[in-house]
PDB file of N, CA and C in Angstrom:
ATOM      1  N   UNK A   1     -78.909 -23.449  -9.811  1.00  0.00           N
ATOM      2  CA  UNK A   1     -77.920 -24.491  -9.675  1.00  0.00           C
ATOM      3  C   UNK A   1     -77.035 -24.137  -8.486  1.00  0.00           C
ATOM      4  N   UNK A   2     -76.722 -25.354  -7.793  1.00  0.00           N
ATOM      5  CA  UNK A   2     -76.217 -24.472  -6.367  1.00  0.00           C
ATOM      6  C   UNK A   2     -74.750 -24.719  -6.853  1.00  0.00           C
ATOM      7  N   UNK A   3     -73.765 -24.527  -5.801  1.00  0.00           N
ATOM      8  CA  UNK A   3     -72.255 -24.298  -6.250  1.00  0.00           C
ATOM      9  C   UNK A   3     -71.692 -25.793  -5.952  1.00  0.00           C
ATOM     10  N   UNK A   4     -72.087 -26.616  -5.258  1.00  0.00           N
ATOM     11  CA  UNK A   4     -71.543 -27.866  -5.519  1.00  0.00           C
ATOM     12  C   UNK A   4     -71.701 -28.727  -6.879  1.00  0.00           C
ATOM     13  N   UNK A   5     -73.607 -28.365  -7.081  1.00  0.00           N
ATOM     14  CA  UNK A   5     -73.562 -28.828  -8.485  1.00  0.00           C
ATOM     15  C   UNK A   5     -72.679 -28.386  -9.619  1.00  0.00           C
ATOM     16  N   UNK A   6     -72.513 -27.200  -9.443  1.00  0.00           N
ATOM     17  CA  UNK A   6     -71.775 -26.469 -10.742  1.00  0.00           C
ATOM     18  C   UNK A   6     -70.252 -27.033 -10.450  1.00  0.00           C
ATOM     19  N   UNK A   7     -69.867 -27.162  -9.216  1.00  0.00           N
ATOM     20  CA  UNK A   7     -68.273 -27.872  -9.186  1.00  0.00           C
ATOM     21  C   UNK A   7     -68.512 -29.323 -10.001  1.00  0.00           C
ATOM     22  N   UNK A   8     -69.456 -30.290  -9.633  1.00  0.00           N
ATOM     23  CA  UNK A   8     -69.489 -31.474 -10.182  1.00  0.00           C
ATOM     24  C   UNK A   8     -69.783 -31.388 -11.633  1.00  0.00           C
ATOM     25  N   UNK A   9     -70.377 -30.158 -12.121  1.00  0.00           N
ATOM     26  CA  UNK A   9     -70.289 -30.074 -13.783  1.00  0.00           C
ATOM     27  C   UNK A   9     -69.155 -29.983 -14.523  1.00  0.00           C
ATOM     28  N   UNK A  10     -68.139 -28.767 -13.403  1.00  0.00           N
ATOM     29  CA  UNK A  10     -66.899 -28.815 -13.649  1.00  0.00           C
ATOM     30  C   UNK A  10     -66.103 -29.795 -14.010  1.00  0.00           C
ATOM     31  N   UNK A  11     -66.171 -30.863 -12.909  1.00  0.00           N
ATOM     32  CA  UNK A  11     -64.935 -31.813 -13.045  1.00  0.00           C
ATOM     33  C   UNK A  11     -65.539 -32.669 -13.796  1.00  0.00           C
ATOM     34  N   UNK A  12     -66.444 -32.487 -14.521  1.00  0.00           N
ATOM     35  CA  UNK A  12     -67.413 -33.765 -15.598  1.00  0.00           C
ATOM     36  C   UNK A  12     -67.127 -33.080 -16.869  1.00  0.00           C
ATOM     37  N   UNK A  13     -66.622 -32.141 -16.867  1.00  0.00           N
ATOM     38  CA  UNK A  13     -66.507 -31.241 -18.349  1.00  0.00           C
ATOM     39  C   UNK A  13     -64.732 -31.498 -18.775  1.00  0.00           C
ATOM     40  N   UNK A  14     -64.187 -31.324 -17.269  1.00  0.00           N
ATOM     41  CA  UNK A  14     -62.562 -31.206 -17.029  1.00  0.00           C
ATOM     42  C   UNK A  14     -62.334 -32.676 -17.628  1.00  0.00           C
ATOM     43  N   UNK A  15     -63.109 -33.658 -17.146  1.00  0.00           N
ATOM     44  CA  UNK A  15     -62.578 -35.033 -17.359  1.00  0.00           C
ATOM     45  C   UNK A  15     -62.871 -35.424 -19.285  1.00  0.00           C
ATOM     46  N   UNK A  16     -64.203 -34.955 -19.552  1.00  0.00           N
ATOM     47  CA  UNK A  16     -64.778 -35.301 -20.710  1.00  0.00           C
ATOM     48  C   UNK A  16     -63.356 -34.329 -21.881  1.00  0.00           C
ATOM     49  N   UNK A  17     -62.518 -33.161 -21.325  1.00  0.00           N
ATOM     50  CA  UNK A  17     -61.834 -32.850 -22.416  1.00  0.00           C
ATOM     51  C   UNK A  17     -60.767 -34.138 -22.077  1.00  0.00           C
ATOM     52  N   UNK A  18     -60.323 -34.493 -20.594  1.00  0.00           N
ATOM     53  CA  UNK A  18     -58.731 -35.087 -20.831  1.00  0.00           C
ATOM     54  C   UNK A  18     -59.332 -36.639 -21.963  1.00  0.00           C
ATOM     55  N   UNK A  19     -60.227 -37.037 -21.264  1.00  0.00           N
ATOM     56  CA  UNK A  19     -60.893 -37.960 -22.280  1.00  0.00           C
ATOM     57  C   UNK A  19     -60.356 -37.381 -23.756  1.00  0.00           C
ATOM     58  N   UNK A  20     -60.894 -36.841 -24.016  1.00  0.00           N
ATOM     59  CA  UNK A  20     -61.007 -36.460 -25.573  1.00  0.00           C
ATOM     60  C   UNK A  20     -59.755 -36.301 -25.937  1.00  0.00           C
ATOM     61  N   UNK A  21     -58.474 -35.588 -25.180  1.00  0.00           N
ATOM     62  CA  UNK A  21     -57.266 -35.554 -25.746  1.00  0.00           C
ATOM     63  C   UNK A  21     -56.039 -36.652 -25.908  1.00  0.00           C
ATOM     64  N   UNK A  22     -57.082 -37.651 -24.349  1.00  0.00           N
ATOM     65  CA  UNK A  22     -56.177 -38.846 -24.492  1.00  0.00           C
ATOM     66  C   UNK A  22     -56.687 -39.689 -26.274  1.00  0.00           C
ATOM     67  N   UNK A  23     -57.969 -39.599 -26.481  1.00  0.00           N
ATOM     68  CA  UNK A  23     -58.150 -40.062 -27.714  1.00  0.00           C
ATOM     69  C   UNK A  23     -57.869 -39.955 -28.983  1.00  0.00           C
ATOM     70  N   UNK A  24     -57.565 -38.358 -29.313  1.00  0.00           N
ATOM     71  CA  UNK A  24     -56.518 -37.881 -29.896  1.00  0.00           C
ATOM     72  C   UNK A  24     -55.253 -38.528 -30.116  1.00  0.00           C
ATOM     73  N   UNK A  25     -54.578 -38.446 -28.800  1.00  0.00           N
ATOM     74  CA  UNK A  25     -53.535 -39.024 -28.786  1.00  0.00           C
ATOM     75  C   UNK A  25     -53.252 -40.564 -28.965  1.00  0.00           C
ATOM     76  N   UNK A  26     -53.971 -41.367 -28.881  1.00  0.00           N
ATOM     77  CA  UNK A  26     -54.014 -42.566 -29.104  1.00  0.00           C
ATOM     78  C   UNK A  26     -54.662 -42.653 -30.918  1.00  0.00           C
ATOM     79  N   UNK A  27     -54.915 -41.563 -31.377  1.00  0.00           N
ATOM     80  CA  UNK A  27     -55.398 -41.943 -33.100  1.00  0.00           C
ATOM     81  C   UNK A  27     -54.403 -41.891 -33.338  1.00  0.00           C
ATOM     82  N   UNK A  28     -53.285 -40.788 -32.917  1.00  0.00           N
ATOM     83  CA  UNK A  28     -52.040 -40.856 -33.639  1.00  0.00           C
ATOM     84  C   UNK A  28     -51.275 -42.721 -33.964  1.00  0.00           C
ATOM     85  N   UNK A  29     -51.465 -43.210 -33.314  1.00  0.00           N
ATOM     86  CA  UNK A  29     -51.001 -44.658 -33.380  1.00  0.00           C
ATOM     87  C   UNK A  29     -51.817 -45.942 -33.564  1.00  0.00           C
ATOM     88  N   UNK A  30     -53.117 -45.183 -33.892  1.00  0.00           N
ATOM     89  CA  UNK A  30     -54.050 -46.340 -34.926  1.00  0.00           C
ATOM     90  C   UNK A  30     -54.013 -46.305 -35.806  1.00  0.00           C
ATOM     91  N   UNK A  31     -54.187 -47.381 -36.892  1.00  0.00           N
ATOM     92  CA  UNK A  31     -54.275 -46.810 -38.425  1.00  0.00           C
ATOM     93  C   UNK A  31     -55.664 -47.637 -39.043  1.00  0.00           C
ATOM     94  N   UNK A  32     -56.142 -47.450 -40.192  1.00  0.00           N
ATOM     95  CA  UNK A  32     -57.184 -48.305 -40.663  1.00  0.00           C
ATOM     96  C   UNK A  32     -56.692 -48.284 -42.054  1.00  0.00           C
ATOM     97  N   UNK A  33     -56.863 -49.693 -42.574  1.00  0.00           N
ATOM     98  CA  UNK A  33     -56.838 -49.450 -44.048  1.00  0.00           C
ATOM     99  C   UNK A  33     -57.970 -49.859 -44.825  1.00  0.00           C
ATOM    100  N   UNK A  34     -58.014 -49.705 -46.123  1.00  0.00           N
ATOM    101  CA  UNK A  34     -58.827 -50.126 -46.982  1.00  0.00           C
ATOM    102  C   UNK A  34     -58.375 -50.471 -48.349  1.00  0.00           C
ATOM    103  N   UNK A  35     -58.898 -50.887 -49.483  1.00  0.00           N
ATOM    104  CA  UNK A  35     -58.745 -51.368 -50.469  1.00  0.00           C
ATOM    105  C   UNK A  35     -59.452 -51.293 -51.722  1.00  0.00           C
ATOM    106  N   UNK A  36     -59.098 -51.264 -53.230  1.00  0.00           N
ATOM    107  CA  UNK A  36     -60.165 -50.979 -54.440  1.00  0.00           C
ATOM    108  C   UNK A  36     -59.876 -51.458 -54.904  1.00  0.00           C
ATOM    109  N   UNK A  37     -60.319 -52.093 -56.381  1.00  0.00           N
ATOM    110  CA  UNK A  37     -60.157 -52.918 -57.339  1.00  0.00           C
ATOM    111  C   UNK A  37     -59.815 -54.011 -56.813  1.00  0.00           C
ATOM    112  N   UNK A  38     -60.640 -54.891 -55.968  1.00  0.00           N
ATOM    113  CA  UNK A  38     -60.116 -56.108 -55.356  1.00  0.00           C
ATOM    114  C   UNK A  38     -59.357 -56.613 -54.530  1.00  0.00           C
ATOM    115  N   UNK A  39     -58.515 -55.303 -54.310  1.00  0.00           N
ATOM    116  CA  UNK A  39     -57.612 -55.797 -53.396  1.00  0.00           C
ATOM    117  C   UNK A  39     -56.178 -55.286 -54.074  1.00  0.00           C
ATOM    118  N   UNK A  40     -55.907 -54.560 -55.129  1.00  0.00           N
ATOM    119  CA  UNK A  40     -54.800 -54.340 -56.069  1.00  0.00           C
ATOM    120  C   UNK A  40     -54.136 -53.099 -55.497  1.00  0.00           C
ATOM    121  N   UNK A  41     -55.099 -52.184 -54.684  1.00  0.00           N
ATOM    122  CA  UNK A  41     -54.523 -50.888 -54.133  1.00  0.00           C
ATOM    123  C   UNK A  41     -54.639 -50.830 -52.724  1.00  0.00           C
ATOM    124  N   UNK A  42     -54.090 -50.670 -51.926  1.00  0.00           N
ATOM    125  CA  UNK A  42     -54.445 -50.835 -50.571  1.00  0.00           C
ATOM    126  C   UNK A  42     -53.799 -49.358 -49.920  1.00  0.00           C
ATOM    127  N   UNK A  43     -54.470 -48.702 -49.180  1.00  0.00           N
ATOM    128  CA  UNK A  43     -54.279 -47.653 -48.956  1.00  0.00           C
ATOM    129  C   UNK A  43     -54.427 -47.783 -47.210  1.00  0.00           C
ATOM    130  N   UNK A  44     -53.829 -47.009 -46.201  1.00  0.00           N
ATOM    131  CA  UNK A  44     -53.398 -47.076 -44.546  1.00  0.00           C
ATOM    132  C   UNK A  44     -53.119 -45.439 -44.386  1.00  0.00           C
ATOM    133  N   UNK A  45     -54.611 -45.183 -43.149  1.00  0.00           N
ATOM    134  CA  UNK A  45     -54.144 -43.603 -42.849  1.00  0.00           C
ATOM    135  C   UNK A  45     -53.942 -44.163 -41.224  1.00  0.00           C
ATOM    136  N   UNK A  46     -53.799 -43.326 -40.486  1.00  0.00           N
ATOM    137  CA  UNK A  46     -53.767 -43.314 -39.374  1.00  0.00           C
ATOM    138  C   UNK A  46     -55.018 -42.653 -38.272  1.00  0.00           C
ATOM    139  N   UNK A  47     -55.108 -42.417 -37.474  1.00  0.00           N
ATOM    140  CA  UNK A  47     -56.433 -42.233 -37.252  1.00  0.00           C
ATOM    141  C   UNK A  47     -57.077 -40.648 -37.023  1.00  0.00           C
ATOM    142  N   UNK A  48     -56.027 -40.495 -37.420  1.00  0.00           N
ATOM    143  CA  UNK A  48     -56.182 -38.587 -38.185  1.00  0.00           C
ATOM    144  C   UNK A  48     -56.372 -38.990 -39.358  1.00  0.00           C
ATOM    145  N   UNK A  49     -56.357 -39.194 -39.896  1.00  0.00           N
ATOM    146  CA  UNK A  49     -56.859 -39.507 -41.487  1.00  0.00           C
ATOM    147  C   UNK A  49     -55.357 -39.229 -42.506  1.00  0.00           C
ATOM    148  N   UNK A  50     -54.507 -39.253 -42.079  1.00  0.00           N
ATOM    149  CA  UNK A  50     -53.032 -38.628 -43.024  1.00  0.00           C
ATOM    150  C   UNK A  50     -53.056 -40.372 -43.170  1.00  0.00           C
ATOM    151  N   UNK A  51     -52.667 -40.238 -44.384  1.00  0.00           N
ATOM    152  CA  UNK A  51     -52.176 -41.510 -45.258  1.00  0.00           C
ATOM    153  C   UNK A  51     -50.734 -41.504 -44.571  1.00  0.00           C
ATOM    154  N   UNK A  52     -50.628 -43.041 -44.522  1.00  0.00           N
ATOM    155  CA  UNK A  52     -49.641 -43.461 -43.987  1.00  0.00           C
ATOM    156  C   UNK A  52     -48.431 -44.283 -44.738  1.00  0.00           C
ATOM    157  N   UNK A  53     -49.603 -45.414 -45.696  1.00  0.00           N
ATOM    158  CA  UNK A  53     -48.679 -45.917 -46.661  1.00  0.00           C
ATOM    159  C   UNK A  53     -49.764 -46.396 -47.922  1.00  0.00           C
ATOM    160  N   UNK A  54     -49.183 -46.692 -49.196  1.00  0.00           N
ATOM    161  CA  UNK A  54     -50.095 -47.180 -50.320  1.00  0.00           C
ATOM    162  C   UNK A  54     -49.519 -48.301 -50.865  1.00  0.00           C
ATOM    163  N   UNK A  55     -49.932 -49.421 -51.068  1.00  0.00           N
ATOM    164  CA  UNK A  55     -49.725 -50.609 -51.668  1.00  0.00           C
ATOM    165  C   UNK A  55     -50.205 -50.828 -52.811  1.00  0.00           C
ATOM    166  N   UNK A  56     -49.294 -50.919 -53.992  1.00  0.00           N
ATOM    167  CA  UNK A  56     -50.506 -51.422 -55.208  1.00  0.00           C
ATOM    168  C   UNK A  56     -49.729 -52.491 -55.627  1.00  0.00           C
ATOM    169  N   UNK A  57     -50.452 -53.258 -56.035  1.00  0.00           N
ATOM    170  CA  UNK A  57     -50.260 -54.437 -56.380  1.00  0.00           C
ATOM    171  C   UNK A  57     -49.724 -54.520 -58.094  1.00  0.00           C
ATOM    172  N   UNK A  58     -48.382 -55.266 -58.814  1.00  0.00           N
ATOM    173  CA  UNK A  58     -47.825 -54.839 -60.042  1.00  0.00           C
ATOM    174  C   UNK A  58     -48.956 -55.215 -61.013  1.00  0.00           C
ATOM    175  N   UNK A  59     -49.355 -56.038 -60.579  1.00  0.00           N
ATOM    176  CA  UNK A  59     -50.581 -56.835 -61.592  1.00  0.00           C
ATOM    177  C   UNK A  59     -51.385 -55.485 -61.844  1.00  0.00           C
ATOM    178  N   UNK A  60     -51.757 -54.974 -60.960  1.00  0.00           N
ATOM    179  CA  UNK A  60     -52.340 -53.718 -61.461  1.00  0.00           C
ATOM    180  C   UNK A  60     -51.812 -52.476 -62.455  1.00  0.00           C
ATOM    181  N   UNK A  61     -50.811 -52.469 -62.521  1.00  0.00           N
ATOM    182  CA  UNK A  61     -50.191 -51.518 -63.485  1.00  0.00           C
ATOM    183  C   UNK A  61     -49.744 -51.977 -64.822  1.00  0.00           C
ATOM    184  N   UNK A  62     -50.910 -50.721 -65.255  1.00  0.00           N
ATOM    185  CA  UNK A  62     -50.906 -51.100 -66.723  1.00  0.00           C
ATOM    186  C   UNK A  62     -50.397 -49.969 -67.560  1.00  0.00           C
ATOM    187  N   UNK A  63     -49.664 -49.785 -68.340  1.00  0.00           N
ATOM    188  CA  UNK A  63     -48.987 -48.945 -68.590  1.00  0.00           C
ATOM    189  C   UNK A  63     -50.108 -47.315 -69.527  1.00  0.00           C
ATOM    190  N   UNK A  64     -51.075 -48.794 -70.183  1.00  0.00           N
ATOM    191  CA  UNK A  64     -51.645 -48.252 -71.005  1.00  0.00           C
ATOM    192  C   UNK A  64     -53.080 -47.969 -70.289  1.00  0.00           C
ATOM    193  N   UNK A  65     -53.370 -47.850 -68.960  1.00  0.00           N
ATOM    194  CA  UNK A  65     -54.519 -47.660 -68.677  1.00  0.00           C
ATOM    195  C   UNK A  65     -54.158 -47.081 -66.770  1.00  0.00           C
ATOM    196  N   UNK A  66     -53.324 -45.903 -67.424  1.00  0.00           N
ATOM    197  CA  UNK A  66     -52.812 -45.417 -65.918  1.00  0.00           C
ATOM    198  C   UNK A  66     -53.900 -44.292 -65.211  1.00  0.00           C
ATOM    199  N   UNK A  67     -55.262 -44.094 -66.057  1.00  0.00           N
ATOM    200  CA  UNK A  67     -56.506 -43.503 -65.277  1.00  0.00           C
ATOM    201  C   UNK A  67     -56.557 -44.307 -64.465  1.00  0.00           C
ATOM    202  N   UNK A  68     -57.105 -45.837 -64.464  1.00  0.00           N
ATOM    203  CA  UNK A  68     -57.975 -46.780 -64.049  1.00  0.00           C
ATOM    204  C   UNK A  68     -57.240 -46.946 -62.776  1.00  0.00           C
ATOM    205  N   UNK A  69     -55.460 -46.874 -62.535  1.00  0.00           N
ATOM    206  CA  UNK A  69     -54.971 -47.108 -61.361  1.00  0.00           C
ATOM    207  C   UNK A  69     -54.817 -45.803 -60.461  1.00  0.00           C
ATOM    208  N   UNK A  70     -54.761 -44.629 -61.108  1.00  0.00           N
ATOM    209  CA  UNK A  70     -54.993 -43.400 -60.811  1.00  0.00           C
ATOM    210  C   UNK A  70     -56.355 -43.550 -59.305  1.00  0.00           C
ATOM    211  N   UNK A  71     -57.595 -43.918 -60.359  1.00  0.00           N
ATOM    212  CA  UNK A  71     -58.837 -43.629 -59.864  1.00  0.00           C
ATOM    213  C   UNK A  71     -59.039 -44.630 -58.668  1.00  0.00           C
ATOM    214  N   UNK A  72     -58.047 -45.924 -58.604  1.00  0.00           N
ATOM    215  CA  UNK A  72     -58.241 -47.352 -57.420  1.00  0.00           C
ATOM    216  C   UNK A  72     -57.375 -46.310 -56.237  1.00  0.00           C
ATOM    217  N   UNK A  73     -56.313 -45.378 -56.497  1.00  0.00           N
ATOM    218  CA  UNK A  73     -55.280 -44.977 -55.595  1.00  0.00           C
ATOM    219  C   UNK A  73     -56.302 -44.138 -54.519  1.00  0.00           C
ATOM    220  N   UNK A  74     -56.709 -43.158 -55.457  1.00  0.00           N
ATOM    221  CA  UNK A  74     -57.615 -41.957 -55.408  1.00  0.00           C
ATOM    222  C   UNK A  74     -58.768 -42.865 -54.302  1.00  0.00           C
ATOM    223  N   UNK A  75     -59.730 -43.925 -54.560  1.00  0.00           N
ATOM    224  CA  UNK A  75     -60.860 -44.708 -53.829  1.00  0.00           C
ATOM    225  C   UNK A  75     -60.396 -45.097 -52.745  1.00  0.00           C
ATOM    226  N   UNK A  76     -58.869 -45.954 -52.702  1.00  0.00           N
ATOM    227  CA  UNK A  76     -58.599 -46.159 -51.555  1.00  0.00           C
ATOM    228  C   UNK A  76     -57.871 -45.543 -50.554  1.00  0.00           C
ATOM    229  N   UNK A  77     -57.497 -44.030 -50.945  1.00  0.00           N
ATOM    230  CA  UNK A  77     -57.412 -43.499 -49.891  1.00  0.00           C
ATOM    231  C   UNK A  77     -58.302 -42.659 -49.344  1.00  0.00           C
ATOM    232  N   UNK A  78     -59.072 -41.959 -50.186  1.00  0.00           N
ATOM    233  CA  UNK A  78     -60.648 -41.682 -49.658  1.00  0.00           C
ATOM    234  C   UNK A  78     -61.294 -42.627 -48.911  1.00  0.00           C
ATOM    235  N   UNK A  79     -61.407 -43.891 -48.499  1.00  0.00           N
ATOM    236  CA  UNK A  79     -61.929 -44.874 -47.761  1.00  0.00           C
ATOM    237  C   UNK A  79     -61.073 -44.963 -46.864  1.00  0.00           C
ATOM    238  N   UNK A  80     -59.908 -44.918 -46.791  1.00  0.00           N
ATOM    239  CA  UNK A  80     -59.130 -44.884 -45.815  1.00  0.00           C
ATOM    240  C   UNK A  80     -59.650 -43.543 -44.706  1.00  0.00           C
ATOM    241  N   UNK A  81     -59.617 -42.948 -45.205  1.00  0.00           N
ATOM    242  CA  UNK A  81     -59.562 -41.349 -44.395  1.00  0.00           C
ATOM    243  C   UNK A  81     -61.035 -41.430 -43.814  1.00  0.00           C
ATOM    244  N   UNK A  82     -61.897 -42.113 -44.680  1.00  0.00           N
ATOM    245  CA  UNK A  82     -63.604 -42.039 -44.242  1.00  0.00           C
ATOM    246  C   UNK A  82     -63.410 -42.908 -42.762  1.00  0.00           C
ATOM    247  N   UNK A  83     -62.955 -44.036 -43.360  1.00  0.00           N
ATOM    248  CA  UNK A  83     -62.930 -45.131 -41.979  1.00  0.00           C
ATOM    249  C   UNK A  83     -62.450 -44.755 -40.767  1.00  0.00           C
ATOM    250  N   UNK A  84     -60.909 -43.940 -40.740  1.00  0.00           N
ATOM    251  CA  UNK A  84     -60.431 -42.831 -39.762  1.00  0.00           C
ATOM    252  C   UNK A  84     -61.234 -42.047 -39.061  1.00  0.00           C
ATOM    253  N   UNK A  85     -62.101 -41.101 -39.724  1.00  0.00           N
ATOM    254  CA  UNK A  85     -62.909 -39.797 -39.303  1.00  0.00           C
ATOM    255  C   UNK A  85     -64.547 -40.953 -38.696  1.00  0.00           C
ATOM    256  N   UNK A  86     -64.719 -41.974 -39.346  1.00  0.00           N
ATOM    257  CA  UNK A  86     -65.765 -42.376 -38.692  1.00  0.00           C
ATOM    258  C   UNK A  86     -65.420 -43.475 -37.545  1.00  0.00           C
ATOM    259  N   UNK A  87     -64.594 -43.792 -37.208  1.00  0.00           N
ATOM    260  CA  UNK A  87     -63.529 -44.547 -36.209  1.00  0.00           C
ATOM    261  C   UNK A  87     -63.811 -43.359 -35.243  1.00  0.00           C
ATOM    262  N   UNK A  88     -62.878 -42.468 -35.217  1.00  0.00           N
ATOM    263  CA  UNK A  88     -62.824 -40.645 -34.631  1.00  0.00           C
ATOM    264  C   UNK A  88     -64.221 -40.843 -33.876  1.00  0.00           C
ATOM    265  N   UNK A  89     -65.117 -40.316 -34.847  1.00  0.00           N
ATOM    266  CA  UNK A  89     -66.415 -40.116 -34.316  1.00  0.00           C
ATOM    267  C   UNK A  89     -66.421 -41.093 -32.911  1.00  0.00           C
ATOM    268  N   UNK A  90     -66.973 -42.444 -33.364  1.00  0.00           N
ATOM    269  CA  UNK A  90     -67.459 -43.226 -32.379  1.00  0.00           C
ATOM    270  C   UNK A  90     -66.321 -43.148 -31.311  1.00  0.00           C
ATOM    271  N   UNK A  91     -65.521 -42.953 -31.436  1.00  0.00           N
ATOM    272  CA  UNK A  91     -64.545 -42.746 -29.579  1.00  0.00           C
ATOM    273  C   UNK A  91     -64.895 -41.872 -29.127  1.00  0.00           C
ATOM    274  N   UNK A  92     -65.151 -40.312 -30.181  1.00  0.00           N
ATOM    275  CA  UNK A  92     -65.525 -39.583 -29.234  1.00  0.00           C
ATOM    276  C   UNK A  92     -67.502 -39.177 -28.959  1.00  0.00           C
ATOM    277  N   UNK A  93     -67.978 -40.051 -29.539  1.00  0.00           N
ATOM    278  CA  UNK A  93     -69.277 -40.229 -29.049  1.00  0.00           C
ATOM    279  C   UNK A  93     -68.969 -41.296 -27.716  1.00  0.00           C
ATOM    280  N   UNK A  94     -68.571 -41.676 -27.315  1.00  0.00           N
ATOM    281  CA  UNK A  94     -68.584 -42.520 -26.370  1.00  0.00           C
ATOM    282  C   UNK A  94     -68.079 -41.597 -25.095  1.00  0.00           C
ATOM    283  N   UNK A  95     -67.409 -40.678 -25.197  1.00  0.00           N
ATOM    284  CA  UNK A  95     -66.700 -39.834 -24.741  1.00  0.00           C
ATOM    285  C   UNK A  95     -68.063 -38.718 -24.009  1.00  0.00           C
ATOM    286  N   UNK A  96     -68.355 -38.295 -25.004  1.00  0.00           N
ATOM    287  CA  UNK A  96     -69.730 -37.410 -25.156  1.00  0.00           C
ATOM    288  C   UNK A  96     -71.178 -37.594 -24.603  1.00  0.00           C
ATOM    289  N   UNK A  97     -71.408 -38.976 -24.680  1.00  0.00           N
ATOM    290  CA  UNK A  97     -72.209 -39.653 -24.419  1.00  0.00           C
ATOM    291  C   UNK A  97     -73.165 -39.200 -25.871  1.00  0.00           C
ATOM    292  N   UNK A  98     -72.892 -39.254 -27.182  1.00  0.00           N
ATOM    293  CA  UNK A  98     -73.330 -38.484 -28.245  1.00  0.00           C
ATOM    294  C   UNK A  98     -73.618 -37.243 -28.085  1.00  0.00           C
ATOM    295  N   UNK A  99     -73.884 -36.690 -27.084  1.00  0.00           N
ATOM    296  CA  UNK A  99     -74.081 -35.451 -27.780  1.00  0.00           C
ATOM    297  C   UNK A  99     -73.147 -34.801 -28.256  1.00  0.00           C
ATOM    298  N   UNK A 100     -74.417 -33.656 -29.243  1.00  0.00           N
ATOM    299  CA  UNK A 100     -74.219 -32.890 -30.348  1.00  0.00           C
ATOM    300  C   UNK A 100     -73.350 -31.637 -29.314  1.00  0.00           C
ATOM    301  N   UNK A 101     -71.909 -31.447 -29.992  1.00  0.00           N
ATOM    302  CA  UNK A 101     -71.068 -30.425 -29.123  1.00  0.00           C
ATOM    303  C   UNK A 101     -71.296 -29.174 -30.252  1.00  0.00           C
ATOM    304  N   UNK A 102     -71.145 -27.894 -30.139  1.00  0.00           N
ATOM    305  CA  UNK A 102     -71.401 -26.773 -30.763  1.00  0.00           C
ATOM    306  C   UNK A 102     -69.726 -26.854 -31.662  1.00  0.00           C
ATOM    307  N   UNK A 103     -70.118 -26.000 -32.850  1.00  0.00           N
ATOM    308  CA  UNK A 103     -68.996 -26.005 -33.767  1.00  0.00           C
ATOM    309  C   UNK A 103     -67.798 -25.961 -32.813  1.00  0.00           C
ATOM    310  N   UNK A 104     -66.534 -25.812 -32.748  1.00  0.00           N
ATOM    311  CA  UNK A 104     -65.393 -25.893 -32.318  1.00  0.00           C
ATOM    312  C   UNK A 104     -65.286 -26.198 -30.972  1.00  0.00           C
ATOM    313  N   UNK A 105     -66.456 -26.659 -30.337  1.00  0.00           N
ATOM    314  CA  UNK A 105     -66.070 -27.684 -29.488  1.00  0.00           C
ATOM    315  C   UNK A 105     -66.048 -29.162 -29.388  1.00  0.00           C
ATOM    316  N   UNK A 106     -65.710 -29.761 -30.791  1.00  0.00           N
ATOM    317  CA  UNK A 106     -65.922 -31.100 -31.013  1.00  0.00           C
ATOM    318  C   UNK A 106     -64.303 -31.894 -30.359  1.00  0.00           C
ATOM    319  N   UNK A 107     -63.464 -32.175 -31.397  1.00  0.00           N
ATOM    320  CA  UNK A 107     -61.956 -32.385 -31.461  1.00  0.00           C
ATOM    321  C   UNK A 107     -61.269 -31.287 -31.061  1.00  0.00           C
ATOM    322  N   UNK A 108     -60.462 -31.938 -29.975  1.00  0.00           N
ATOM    323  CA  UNK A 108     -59.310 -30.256 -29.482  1.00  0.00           C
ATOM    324  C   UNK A 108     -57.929 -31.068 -30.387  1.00  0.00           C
ATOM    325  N   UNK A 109     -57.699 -30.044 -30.311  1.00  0.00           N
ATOM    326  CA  UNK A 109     -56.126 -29.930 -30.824  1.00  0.00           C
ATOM    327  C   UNK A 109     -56.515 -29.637 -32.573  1.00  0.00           C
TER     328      UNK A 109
END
């Protein structure tokens, strides 16, 4: 590999991290939400996956069946966080051009 090529790998590697950190930085201020039992729990992470806010709907609370709203809270923020991390992915496959990066060189920060 001669030394110009290896400079142009350089600044293709240099650019592919600022890429990646500007994307980072822009999850911080996306959010995705999702929803269970119809629509009664609504759950919002951000695009790190940290829950942001939870909505449940009163109709849903039942005094006498506080598993069942337990387990809608529990679904929709697990879907929340999935939708986040698979959101994540595809920016930074686009970033990557897919490829497969070796363990701890995927997400910086």
């Amino acid at each position: 590999m001669s030394f110009g090529e290896m400079q142009r790998m350089m600044r293709q590697v240099q650019k592919m991290q600022a890429d990646m950190q500007r994307v980072q930085e822009e999850a911080g201020q996306r959010s995705v939400e999702a929803t269970a039992g119809g629509g009664a729990v609504k759950a919002v992470c951000n695009g790190h996956g940290e829950l942001l806010s939870v909505t449940i709907d009163p109709g849903a609370v039942d005094p006498a069946d506080v598993e069942m709203l337990q387990d809608l809270v529990v679904a929709a923020v697990n879907e929340a966080a999935r939708k986040a991390r698979d959101t994540m992915n595809q920016e930074m496959a686009k970033i990557t051009g897919g490829m497969r990066l070796p363990p701890g060189l995927g997400l910086p920060g």
